[in-house]
Protein backbone atom coordinates (compact mmCIF):
# COMPACT_ATOMS: atom_id res chain seq x y z
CA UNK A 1 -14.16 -40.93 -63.33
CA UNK A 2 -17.36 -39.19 -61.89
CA UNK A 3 -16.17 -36.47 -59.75
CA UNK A 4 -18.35 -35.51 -56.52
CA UNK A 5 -19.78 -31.49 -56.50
CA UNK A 6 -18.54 -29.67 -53.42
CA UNK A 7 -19.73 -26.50 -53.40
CA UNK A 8 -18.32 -23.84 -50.70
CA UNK A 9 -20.48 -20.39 -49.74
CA UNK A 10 -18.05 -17.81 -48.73
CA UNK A 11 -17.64 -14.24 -48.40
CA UNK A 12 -15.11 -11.86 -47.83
CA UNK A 13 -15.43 -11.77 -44.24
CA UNK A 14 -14.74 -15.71 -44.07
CA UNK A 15 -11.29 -15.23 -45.53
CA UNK A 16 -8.94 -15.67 -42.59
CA UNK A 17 -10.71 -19.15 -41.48
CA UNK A 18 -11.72 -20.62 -45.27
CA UNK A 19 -8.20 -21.15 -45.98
CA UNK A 20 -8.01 -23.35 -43.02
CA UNK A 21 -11.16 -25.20 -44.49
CA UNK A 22 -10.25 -25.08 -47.77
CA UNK A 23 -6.46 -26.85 -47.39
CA UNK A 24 -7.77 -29.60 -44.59
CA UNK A 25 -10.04 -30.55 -47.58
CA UNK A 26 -7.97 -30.40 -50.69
CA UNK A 27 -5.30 -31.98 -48.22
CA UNK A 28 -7.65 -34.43 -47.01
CA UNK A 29 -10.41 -35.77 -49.27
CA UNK A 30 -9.88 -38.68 -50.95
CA UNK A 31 -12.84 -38.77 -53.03
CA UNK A 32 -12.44 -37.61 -56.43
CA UNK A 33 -14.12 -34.55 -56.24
CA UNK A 34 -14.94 -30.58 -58.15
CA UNK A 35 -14.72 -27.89 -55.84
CA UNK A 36 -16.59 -24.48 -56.19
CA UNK A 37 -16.61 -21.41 -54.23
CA UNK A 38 -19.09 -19.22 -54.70
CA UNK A 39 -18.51 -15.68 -53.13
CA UNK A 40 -19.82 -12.24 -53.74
CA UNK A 41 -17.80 -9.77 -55.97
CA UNK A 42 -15.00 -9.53 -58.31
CA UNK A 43 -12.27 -8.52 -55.46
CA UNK A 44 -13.87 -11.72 -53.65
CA UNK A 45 -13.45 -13.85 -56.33
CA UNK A 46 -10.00 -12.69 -56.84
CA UNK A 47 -8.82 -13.01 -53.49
CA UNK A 48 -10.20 -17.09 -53.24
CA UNK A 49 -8.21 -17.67 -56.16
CA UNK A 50 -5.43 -16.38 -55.10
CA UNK A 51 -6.52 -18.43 -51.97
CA UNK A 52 -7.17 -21.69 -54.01
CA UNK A 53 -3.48 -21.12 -55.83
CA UNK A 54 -1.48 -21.28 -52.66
CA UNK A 55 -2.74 -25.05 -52.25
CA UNK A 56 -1.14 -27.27 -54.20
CA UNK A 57 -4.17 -29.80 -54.41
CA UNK A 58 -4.78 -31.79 -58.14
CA UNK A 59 -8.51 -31.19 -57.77
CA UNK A 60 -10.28 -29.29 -60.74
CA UNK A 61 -11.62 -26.23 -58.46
CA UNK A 62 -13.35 -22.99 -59.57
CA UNK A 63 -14.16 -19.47 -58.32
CA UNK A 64 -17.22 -17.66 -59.49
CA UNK A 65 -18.90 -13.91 -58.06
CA UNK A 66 -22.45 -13.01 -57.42
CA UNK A 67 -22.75 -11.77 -61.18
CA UNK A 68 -22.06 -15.25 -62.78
CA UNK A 69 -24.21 -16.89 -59.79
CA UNK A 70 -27.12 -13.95 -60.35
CA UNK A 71 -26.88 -14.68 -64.55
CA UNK A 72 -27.55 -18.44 -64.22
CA UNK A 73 -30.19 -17.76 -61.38
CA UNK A 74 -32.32 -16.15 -63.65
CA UNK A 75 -32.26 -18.49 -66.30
CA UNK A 76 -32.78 -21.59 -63.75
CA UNK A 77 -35.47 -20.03 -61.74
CA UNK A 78 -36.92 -18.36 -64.38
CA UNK A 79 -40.34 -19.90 -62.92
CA UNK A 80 -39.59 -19.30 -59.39
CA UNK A 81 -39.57 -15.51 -58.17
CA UNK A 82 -39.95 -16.22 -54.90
CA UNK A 83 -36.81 -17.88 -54.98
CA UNK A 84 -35.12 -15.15 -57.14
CA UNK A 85 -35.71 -12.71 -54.47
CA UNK A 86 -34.80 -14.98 -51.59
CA UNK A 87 -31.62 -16.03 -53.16
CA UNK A 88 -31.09 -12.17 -52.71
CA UNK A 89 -32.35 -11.74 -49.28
CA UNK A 90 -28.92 -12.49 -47.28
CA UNK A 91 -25.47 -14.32 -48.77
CA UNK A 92 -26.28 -17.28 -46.67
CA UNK A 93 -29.09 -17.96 -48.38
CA UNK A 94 -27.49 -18.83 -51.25
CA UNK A 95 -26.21 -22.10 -50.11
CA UNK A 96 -29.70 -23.33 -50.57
CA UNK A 97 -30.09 -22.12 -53.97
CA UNK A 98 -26.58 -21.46 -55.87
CA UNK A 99 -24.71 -24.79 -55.63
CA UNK A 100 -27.20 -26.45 -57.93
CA UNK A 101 -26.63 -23.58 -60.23
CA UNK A 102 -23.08 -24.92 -61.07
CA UNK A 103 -23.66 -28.92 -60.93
CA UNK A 104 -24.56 -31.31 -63.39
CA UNK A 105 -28.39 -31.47 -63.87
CA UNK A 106 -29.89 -34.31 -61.16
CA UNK A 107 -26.25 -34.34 -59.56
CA UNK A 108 -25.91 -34.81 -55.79
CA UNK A 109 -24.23 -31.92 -54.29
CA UNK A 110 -22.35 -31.41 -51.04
CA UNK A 111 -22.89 -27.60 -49.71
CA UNK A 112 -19.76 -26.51 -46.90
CA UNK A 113 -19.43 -23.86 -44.99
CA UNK A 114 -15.76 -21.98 -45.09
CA UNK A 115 -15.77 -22.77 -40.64
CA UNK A 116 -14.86 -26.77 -41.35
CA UNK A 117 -12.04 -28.51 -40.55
CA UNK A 118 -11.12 -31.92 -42.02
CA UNK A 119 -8.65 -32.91 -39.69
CA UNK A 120 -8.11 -36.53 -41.23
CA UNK A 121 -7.91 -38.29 -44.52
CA UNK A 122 -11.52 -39.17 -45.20
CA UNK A 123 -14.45 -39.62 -47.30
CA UNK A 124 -17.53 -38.35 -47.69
CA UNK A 125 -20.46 -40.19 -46.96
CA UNK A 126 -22.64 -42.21 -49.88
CA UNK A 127 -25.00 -40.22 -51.72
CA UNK A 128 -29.09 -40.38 -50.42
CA UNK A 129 -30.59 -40.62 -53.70
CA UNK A 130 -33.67 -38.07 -52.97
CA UNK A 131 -32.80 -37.21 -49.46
CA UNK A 132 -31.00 -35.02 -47.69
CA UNK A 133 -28.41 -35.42 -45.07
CA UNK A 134 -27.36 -32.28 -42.40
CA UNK A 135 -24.93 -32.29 -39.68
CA UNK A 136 -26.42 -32.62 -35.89
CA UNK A 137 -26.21 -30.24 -32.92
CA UNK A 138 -27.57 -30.74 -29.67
CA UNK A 139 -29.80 -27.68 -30.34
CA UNK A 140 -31.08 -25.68 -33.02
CA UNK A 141 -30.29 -22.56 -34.70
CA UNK A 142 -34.05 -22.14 -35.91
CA UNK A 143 -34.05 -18.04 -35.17
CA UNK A 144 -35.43 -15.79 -36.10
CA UNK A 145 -38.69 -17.32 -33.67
CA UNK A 146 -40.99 -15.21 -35.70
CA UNK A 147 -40.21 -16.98 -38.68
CA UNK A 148 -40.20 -20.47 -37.38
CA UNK A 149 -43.46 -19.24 -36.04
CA UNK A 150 -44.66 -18.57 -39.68
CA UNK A 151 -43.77 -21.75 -40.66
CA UNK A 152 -45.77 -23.27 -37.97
CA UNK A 153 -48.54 -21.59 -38.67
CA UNK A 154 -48.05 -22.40 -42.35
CA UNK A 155 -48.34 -25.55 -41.28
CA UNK A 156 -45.17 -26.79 -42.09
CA UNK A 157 -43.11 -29.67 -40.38
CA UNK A 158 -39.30 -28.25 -38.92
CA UNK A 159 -36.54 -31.18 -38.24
CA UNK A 160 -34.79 -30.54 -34.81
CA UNK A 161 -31.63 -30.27 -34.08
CA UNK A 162 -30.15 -29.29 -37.17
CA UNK A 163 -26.46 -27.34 -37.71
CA UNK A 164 -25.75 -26.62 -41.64
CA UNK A 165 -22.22 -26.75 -41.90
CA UNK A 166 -22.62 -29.29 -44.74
CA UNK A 167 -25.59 -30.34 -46.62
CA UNK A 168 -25.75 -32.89 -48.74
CA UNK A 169 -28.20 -33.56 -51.61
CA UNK A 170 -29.45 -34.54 -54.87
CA UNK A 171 -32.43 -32.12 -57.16
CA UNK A 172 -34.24 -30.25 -54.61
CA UNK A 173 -38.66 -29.72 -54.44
CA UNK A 174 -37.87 -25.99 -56.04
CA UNK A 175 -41.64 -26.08 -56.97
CA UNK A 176 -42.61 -26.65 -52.76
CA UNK A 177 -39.84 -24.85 -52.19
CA UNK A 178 -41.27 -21.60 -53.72
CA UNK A 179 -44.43 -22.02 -52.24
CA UNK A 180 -42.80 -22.22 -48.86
CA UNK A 181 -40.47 -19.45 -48.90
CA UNK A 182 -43.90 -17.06 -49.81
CA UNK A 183 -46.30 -18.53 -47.30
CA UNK A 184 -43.35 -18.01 -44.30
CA UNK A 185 -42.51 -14.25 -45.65
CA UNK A 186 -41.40 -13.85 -48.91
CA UNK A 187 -39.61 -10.89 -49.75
CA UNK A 188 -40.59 -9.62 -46.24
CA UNK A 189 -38.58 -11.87 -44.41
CA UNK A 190 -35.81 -10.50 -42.09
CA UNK A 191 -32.73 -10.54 -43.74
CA UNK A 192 -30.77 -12.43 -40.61
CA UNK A 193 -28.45 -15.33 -41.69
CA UNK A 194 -30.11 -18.12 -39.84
CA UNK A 195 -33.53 -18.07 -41.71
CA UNK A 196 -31.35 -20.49 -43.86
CA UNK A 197 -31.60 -23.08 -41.15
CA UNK A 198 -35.12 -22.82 -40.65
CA UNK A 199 -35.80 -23.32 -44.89
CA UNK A 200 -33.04 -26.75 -44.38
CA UNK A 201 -35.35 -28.12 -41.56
CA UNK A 202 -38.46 -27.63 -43.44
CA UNK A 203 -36.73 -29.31 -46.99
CA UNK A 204 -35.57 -31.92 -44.56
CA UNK A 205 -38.78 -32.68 -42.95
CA UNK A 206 -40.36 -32.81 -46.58
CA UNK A 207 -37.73 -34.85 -48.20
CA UNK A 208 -36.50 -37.22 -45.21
CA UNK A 209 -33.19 -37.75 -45.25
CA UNK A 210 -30.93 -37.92 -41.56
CA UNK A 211 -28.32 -36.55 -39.78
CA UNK A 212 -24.50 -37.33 -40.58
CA UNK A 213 -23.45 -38.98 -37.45
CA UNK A 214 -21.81 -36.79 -34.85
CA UNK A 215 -19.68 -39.14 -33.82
CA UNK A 216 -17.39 -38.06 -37.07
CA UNK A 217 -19.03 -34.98 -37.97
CA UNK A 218 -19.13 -32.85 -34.99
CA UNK A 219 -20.69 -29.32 -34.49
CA UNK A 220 -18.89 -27.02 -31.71
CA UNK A 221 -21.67 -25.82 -29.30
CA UNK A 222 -21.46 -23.59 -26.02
CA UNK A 223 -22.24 -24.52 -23.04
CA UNK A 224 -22.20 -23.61 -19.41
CA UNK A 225 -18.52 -25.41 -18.71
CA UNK A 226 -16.81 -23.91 -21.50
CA UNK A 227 -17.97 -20.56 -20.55
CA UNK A 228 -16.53 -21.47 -17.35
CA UNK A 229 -13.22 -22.02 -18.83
CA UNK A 230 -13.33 -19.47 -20.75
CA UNK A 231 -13.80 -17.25 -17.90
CA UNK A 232 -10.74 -19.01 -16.18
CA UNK A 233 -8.52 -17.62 -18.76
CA UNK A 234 -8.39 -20.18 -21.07
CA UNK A 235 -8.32 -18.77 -25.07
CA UNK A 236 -10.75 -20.17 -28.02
CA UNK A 237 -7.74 -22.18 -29.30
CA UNK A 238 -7.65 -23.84 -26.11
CA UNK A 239 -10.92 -24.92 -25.96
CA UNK A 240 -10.91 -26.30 -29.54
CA UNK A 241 -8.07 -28.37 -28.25
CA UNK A 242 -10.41 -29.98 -26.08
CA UNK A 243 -13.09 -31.14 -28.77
CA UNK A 244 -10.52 -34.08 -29.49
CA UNK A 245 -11.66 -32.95 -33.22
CA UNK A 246 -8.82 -35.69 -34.36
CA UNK A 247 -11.52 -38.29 -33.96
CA UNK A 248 -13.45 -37.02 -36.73
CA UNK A 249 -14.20 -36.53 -40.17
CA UNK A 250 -15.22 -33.05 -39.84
CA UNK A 251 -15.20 -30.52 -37.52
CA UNK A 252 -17.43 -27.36 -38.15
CA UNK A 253 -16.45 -24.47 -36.02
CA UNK A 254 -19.81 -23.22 -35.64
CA UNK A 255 -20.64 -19.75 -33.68
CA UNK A 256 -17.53 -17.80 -32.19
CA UNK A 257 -15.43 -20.97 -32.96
CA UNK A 258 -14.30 -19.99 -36.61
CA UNK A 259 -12.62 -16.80 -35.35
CA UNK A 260 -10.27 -19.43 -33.17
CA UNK A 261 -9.39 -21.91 -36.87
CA UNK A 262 -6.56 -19.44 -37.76
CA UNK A 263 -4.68 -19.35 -34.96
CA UNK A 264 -5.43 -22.87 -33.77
CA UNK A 265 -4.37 -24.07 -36.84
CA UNK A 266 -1.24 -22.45 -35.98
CA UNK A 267 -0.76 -24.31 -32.70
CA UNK A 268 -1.44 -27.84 -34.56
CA UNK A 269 -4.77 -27.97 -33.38
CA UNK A 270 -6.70 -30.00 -34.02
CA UNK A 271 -3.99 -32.93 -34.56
CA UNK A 272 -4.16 -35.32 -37.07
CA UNK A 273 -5.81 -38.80 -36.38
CA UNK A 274 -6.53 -41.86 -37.89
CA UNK A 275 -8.30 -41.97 -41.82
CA UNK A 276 -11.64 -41.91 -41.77
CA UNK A 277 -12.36 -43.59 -45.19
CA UNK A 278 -15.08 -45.71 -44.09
CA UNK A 279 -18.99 -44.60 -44.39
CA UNK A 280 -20.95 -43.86 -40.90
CA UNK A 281 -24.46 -44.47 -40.43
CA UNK A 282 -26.70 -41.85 -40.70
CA UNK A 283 -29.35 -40.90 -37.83
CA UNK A 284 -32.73 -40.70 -38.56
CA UNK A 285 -34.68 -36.82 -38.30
CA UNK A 286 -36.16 -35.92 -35.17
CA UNK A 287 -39.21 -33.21 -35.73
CA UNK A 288 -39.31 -30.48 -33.23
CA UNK A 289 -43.54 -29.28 -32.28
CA UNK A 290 -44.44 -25.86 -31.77
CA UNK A 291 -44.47 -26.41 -27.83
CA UNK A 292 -41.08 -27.83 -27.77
CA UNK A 293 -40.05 -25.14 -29.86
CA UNK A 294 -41.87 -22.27 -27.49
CA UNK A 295 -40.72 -24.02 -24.40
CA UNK A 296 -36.84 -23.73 -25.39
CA UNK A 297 -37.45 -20.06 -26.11
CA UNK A 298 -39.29 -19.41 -22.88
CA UNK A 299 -35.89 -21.35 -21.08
CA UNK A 300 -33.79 -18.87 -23.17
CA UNK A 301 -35.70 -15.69 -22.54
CA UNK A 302 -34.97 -16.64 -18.26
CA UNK A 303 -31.43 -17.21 -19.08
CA UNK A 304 -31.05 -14.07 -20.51
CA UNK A 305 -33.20 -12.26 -17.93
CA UNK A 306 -31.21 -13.89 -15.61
CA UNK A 307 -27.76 -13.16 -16.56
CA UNK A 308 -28.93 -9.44 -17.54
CA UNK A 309 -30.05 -9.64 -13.32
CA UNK A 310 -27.09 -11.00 -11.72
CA UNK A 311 -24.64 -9.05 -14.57
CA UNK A 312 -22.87 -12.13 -15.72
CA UNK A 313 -20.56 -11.16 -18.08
CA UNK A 314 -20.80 -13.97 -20.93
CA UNK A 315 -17.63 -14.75 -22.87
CA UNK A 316 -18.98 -15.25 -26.10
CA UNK A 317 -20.23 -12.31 -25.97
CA UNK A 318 -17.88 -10.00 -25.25
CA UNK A 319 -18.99 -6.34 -24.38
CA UNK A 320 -18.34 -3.75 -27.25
CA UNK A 321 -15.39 -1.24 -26.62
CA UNK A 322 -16.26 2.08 -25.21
């Protein structure tokens, strides 16, 4: 029996919600599948397996630190020191680069963030042989804009749209790959988590691939009502009620969202719904241009200048204490 690769990112900090991720998919999946975590140092790893032992789940998983990542780094991209040093830059980035570390050579590979639910028995989708598949928001999370910038000017091509709460995909370009991450920045590039996003849309622009279909893998996004009701009094586990998440395959708890998984899981939320075993079609790419990128941060920098005017307090952004 071939066994899929899933491959979760996580760090200490992602404790509290990754359990919730971690059981809905042990629970949950019914593919025959390997699951990895990949996390930072020995009291990390220690802590996921204790983590990973509380499940009772039949699924060969494994736990491995930053050392055991950073020893077979060196050895796979022994050509590649722009990737070395990336793959150092910020823990995120290591979802690009570390999952293929651990899988069989030219295997597909399924990269999860520790914010998912899998509310349902369900399976993943089938394999793009050379392509790559990414969830779908209704906006991006290309930031920092100087560095989609540099990639513009680069003259690189950016998908649209994209939310990386799972990527899935077989050998990756590594050689264009480590040509792009030196003509964006390099080992000057700022060491924020999102510049992640902004490598997936240009891999995903070069390779093709699509978008798993919202319509059963869902991103959580703000927006203008649920600040509203947010404002009204009601809590995060509240408003994930509302996302009818039981629908889905997946459910990524993107932004604020994850700190709500614990407790919401608490409350039954989200509730089970029907299996999902079936595949859903994927959605083709949609590019985004350098003046649809500049108008949506002009249209941000007025929101912002706006709310700091009329002294809107935003709820997902809650003041610091004094």
């Amino acid at each position: 029996m071939t066994r899929r690769s899933i491959t979760m990112v996580a760090g200490r900090d992602a404790l509290g919600y990754a359990e919730v991720a971690i059981g809905s998919l042990l629970a949950n999946c019914r593919d025959p599948i390997r699951f990895t975590i990949l996390t930072d140092g020995p009291a990390e790893k220690r802590a996921y397996a204790e983590l990973l032992a509380r499940l009772p789940s039949d699924t060969p998983r494994a736990v491995h630190d930053a050392a055991e990542c950073d020893a077979r780094a060196e050895a796979a991209f022994r050509a590649h020191p722009a990737l070395r040093a990336f793959r150092r830059g910020h823990p995120c980035w290591r979802k690009i680069t570390d999952p293929t570390l651990f899988a069989a050579p030219g295997a597909e590979i399924v990269v999860l963030d520790p914010d998912l639910v899998f509310p349902n028995p369900f399976t993943f989708e089938p394999a793009p042989p050379g392509r790559l598949l990414l969830m779908r928001q209704r906006r991006h999370c290309l930031l920092p804009a100087e560095v989609v910038r540099a990639a513009f000017r680069a003259g690189y091509a950016l998908v649209h749209h994209t939310d990386i709460g799972v990527a899935q995909h077989g050998p990756l370009p590594w050689d264009w790959i480590e040509e792009a991450i030196a003509r964006i920045g390099g080992e000057s590039l700022p060491r924020v988590a999102h510049v992640e996003s902004i490598l997936w849309a240009m891999i995903a622009a070069r390779i093709g691939g699509g978008y798993l279909s919202p319509r059963a893998w869902a991103c959580w996004e703000r927006s203008a009502g649920k600040r509203l009701l947010m404002l009204a009094g009601l809590g995060g586990p509240g408003l994930l009620r509302l996302e009818r998440a039981h629908r889905l395959k997946c459910f990524h708890a993107s932004s604020g969202a994850k700190d709500w998984l614990a407790e919401a899981a608490r409350r039954g939320i989200p509730r089970p719904g029907a299996p999902r075993l079936a595949p859903t079609p994927v959605e083709p790419f949609v590019t985004i241009s350098p003046e649809e990128f500049e108008r949506g941060e002009r249209a941000k920098a007025r929101y912002h200048a706006a709310t700091r005017r009329l002294r809107l307090r935003d709820p997902f952004h809650p003041a610091p204490a004094p």
